[in-house]
N, C-alpha and C. Protein backbone atom coordinates (compact mmCIF):
# COMPACT_ATOMS: atom_id res chain seq x y z
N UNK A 1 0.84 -1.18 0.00
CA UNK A 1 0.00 0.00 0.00
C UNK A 1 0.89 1.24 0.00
N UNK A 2 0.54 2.33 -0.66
CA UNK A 2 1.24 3.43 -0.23
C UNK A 2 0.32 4.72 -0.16
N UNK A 3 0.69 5.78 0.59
CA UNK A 3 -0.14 6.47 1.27
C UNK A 3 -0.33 7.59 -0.43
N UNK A 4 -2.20 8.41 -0.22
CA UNK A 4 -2.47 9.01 -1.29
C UNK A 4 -3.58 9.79 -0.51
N UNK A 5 -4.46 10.60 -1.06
CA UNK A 5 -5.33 11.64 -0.49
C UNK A 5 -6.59 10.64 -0.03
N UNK A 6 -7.03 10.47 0.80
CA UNK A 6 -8.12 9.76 1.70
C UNK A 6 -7.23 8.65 2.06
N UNK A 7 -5.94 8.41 2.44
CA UNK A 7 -5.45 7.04 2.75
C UNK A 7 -5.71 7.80 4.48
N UNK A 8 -6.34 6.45 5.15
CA UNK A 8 -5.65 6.89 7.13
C UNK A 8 -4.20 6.47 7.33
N UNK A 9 -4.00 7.29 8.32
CA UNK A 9 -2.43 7.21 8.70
C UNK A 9 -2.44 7.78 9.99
N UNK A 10 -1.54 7.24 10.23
CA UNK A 10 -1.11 7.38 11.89
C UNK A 10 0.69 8.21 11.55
N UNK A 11 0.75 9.05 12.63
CA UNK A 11 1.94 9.50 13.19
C UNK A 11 3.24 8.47 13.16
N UNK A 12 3.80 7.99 12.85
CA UNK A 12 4.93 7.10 13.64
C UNK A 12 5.17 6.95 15.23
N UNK A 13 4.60 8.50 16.06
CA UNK A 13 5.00 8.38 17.26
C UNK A 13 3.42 8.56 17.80
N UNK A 14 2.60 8.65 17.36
CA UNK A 14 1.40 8.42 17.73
C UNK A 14 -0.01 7.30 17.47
N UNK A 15 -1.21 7.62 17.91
CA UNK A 15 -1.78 6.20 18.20
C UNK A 15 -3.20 6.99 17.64
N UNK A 16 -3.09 8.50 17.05
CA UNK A 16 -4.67 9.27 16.19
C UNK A 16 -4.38 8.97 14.58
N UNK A 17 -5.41 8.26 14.66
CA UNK A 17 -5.74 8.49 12.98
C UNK A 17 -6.19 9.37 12.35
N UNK A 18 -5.51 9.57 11.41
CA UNK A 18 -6.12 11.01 10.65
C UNK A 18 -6.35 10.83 8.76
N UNK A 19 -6.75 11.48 8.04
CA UNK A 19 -6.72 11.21 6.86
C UNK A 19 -6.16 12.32 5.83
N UNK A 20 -5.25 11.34 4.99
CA UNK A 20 -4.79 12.90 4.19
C UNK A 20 -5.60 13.27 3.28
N UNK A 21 -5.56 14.68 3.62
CA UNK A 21 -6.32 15.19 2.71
C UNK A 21 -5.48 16.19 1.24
N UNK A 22 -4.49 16.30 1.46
CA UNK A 22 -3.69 16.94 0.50
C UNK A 22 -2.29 16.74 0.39
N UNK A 23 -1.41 16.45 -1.08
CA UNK A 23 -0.35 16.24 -0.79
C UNK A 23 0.67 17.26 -2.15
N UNK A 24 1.77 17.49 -0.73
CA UNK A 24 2.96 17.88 -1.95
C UNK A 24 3.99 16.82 -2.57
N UNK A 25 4.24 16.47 -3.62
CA UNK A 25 4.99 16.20 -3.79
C UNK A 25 6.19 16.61 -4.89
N UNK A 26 6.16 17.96 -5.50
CA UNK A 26 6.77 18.25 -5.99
C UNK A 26 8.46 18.84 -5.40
N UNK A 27 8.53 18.32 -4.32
CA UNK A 27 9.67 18.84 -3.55
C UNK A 27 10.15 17.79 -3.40
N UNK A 28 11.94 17.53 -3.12
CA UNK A 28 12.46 17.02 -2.77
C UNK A 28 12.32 15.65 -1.56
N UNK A 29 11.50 16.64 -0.76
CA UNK A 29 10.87 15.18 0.56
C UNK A 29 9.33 15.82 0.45
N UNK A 30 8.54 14.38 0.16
CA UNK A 30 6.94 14.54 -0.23
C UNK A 30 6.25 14.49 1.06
N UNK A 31 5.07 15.63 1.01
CA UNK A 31 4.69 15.72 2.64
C UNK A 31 3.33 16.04 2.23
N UNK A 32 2.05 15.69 3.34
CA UNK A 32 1.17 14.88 3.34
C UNK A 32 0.01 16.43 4.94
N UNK A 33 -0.94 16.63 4.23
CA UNK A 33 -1.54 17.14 5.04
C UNK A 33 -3.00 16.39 5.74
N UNK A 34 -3.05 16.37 7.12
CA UNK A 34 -3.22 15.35 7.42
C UNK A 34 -4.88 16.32 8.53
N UNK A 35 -5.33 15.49 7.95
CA UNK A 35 -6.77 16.19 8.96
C UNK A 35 -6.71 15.22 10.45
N UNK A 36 -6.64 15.32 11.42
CA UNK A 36 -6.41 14.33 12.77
C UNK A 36 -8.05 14.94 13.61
N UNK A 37 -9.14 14.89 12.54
CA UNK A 37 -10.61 15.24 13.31
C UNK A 37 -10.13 16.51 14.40
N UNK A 38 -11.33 15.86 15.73
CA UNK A 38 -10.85 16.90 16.63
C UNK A 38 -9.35 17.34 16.89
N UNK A 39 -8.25 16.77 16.62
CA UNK A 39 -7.30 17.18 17.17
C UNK A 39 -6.35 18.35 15.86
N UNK A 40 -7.28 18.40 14.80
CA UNK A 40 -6.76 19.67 13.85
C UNK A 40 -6.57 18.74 12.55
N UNK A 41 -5.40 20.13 11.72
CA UNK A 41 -5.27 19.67 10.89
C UNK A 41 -3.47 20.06 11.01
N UNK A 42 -2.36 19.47 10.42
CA UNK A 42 -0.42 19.26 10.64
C UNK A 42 -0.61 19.00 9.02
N UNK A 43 0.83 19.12 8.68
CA UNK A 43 1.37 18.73 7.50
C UNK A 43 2.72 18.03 8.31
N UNK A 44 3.17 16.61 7.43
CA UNK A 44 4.26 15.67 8.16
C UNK A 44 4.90 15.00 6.85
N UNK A 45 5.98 14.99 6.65
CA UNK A 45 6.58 14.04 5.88
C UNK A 45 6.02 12.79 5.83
N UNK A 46 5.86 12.55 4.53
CA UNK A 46 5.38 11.22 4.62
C UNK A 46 6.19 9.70 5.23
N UNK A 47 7.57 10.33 5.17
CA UNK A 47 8.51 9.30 6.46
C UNK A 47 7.76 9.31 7.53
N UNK A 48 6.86 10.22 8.01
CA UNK A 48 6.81 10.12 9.37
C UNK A 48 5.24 9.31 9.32
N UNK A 49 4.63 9.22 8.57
CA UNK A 49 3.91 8.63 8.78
C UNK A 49 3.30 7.12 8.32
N UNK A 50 2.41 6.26 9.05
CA UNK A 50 2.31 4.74 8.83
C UNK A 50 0.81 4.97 7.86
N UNK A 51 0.61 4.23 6.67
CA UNK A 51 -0.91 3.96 6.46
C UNK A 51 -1.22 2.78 7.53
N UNK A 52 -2.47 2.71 7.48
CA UNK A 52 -3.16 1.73 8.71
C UNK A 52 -4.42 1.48 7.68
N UNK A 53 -4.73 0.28 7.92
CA UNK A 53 -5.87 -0.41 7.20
C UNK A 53 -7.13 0.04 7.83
N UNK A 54 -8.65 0.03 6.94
CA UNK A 54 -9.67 0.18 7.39
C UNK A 54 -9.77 -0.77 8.75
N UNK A 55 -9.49 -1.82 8.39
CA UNK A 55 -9.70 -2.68 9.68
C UNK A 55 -8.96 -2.81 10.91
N UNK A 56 -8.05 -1.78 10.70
CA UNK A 56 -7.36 -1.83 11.82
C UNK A 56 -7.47 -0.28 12.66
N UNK A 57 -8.45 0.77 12.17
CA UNK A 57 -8.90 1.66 12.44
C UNK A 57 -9.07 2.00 13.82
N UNK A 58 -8.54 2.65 15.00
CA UNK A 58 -9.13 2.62 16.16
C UNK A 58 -9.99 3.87 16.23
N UNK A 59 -11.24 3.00 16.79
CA UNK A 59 -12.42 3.86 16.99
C UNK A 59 -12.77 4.79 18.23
């Protein structure tokens, strides 16, 4: 799998799922804007972040 606009993803150092909603990749390191619901919206390198399966979704 690799991460794209509606993929969920988690932080590397965190345990909120969020979904991207927009991405750059015309730069050198491709980075990923990430809606995390109540807790906002970050932009993160996509190094930093894991996709996570529908089914593994925590609710």
């Amino acid at each position: 799998m690799s991460i794209s606009v509606n993929s969920l993803v988690k932080h590397k150092t965190g345990e909120i799922v969020g979904r991207v909603i927009s991405m750059l990749s015309n730069q050198e390191k491709p980075w990923a804007m990430v809606d995390w619901g109540n807790s906002g919206i970050s932009m993160h390198a996509l190094s930093d972040l894991i996709e996570v399966s529908q089914e593994n979704r925590r609710l």
